[in-house]
PDB file of N, CA and C in Angstrom:
ATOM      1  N   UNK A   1       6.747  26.661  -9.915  1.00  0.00           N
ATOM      2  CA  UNK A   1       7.550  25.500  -9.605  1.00  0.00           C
ATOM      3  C   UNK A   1       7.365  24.472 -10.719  1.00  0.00           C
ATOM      4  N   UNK A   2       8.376  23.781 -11.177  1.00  0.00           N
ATOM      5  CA  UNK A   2       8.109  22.736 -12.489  1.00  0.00           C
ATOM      6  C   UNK A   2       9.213  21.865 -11.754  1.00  0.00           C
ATOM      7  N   UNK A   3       8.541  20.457 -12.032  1.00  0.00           N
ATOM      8  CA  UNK A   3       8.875  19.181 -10.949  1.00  0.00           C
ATOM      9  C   UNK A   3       8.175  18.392 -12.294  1.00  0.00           C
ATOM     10  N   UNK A   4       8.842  16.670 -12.279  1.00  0.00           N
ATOM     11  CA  UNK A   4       8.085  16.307 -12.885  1.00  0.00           C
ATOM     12  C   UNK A   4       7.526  15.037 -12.474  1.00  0.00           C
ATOM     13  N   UNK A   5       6.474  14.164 -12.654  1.00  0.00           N
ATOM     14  CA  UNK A   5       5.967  12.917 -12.092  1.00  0.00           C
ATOM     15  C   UNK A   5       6.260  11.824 -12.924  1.00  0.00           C
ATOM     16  N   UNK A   6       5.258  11.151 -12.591  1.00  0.00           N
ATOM     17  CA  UNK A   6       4.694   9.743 -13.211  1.00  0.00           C
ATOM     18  C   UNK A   6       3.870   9.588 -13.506  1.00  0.00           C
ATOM     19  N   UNK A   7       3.057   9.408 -14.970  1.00  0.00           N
ATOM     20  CA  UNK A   7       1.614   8.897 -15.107  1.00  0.00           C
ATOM     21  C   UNK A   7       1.795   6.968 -15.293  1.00  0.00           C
ATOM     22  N   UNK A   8       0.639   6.666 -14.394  1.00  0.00           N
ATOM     23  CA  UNK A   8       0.564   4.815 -14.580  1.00  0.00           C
ATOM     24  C   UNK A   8      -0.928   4.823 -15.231  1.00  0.00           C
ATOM     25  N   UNK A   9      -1.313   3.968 -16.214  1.00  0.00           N
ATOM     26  CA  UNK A   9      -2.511   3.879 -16.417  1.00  0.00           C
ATOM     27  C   UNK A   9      -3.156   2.129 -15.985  1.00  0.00           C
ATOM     28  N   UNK A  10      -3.938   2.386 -15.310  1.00  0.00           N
ATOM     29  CA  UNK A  10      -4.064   1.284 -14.870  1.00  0.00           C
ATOM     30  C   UNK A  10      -5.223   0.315 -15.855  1.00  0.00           C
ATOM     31  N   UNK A  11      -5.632  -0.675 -15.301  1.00  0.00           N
ATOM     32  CA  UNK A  11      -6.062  -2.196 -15.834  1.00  0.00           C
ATOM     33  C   UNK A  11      -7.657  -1.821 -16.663  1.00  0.00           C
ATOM     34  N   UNK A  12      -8.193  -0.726 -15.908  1.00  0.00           N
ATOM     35  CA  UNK A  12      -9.925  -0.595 -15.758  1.00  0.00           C
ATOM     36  C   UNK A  12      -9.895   0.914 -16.879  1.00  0.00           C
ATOM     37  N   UNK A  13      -8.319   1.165 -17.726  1.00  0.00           N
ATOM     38  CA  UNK A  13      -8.765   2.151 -18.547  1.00  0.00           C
ATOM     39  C   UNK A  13      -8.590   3.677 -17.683  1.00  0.00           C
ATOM     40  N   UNK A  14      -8.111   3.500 -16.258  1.00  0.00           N
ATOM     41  CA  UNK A  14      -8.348   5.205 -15.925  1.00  0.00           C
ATOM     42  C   UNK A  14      -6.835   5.121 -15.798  1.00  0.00           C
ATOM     43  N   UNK A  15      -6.250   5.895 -14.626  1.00  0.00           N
ATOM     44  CA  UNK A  15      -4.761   6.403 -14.658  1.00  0.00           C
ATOM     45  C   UNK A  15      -4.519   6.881 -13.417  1.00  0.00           C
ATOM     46  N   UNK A  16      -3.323   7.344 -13.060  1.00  0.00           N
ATOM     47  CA  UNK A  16      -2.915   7.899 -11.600  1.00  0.00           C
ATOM     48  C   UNK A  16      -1.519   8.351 -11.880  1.00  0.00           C
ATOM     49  N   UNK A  17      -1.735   9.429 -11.627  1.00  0.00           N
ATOM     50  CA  UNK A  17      -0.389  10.648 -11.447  1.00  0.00           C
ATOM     51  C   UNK A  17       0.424  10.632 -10.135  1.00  0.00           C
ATOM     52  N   UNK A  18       1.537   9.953 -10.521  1.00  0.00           N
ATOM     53  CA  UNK A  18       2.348  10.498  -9.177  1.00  0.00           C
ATOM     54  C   UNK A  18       3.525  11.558  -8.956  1.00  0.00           C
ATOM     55  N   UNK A  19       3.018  12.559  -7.624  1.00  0.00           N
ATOM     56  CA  UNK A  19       3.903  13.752  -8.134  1.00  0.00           C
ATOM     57  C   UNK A  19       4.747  13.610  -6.784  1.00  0.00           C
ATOM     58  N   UNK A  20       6.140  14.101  -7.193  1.00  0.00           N
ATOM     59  CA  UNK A  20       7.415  13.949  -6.239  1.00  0.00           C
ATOM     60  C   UNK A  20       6.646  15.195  -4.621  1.00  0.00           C
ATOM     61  N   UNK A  21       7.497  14.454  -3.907  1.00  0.00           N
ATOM     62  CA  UNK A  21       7.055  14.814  -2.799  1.00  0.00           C
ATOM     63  C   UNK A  21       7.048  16.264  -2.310  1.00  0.00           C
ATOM     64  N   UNK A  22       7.819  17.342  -3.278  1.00  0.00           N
ATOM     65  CA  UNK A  22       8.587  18.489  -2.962  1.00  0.00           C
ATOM     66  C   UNK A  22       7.246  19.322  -3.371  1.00  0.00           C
ATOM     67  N   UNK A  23       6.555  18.306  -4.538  1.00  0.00           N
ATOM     68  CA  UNK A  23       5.633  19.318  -4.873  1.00  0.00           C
ATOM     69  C   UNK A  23       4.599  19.172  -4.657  1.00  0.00           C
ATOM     70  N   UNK A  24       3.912  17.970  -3.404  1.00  0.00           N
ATOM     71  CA  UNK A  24       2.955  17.577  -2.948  1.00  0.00           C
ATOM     72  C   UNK A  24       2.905  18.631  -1.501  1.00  0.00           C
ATOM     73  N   UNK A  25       4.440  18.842  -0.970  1.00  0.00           N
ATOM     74  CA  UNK A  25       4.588  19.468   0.161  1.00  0.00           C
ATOM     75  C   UNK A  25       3.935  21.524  -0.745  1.00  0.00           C
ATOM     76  N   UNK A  26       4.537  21.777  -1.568  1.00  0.00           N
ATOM     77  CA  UNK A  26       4.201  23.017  -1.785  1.00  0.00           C
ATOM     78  C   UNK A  26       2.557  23.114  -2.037  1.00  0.00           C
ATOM     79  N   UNK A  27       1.903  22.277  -2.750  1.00  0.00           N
ATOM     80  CA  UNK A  27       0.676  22.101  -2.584  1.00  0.00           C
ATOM     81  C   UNK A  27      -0.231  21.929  -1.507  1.00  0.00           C
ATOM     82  N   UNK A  28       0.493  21.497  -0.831  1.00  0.00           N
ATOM     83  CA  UNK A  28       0.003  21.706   0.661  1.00  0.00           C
ATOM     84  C   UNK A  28      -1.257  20.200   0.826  1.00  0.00           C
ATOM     85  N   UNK A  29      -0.488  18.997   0.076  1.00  0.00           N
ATOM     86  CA  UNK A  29      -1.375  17.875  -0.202  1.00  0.00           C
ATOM     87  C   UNK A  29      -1.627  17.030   1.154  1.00  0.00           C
ATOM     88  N   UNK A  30      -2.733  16.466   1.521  1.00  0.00           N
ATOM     89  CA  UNK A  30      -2.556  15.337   2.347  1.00  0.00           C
ATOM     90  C   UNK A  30      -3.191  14.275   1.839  1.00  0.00           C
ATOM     91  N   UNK A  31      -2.853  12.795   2.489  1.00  0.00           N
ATOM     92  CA  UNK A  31      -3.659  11.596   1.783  1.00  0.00           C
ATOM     93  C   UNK A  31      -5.379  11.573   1.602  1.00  0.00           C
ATOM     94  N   UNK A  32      -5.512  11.608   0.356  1.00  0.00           N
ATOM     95  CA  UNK A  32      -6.721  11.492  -0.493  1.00  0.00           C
ATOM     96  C   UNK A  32      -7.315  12.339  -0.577  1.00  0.00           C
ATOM     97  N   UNK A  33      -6.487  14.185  -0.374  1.00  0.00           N
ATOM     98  CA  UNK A  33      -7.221  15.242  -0.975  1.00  0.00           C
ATOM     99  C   UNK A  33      -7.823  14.926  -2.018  1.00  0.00           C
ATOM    100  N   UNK A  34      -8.710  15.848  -3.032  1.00  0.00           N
ATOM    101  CA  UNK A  34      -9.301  16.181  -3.948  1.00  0.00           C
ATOM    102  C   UNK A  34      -8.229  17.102  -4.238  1.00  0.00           C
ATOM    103  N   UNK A  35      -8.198  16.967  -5.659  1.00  0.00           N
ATOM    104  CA  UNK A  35      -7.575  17.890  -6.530  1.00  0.00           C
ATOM    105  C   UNK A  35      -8.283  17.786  -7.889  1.00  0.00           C
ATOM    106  N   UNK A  36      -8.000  19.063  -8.377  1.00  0.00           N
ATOM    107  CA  UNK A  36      -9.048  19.053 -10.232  1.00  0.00           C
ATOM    108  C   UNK A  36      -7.543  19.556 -10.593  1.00  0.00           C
ATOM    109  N   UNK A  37      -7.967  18.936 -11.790  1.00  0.00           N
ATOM    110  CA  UNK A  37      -6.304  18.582 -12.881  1.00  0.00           C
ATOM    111  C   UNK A  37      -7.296  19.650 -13.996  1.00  0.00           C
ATOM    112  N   UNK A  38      -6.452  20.491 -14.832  1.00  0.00           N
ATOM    113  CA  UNK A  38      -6.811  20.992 -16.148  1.00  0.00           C
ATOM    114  C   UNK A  38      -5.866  20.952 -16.777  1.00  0.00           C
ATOM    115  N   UNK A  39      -6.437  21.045 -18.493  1.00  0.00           N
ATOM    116  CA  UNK A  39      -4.817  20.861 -19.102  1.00  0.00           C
ATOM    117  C   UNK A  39      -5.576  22.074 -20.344  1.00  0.00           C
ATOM    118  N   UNK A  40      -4.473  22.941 -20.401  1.00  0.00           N
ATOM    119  CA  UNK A  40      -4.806  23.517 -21.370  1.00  0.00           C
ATOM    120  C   UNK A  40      -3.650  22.938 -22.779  1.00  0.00           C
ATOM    121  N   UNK A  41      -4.237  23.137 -23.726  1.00  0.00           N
ATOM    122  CA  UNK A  41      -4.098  22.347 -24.799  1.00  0.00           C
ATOM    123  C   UNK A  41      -3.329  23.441 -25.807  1.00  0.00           C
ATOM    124  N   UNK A  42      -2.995  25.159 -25.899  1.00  0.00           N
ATOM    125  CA  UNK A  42      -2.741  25.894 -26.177  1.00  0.00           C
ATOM    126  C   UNK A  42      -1.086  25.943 -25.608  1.00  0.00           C
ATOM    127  N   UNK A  43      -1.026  26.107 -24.405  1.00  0.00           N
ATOM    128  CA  UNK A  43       0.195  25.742 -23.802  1.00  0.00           C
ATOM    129  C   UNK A  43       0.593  24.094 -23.629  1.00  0.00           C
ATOM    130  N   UNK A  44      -0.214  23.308 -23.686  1.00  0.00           N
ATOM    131  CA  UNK A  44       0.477  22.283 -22.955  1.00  0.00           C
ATOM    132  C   UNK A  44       0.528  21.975 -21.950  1.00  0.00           C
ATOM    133  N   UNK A  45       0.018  22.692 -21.045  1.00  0.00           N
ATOM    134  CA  UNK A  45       0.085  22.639 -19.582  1.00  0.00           C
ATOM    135  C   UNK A  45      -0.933  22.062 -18.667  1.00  0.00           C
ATOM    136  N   UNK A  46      -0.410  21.115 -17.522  1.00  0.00           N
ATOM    137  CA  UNK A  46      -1.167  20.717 -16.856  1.00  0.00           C
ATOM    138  C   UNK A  46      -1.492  21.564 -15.036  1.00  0.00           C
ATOM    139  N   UNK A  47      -2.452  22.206 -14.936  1.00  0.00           N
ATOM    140  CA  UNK A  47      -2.783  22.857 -13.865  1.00  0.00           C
ATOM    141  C   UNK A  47      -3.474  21.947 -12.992  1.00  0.00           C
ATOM    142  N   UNK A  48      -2.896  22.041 -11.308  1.00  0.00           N
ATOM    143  CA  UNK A  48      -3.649  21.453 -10.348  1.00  0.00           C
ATOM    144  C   UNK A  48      -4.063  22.139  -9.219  1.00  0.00           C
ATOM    145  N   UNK A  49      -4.710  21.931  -9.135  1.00  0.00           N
ATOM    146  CA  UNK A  49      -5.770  22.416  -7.980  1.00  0.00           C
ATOM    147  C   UNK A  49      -6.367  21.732  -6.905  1.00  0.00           C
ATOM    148  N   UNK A  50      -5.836  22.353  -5.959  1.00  0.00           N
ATOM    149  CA  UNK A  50      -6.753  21.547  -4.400  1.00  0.00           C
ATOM    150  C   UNK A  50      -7.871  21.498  -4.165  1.00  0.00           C
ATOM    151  N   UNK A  51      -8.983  21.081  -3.662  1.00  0.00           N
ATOM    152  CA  UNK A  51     -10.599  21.347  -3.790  1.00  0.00           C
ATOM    153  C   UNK A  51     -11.031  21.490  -2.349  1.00  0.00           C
TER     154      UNK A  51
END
């Protein structure tokens, strides 16, 4: 599935990703899961993961 978000970086130097709802539902997300983000740097790609 390829969907795309929003990165905001906020005031304190960190950041927050917001991803459309279609692909929060396929992830199977609820408010304030854990997720681990990887990015491989070969592709370009950002992988997420539920924890």
């Amino acid at each position: 599935m390829r969907d795309s978000g929003r990165y905001h970086k906020l005031p304190w130097g960190g950041g927050q990703i917001t991803l459309p709802k279609d692909l929060v539902e396929a992830l199977k997300l609820k408010n304030k899961d854990k997720v681990m983000l990887e990015y491989d740097e070969e592709t370009n790609e950002l992988k997420i993961t539920k924890l």
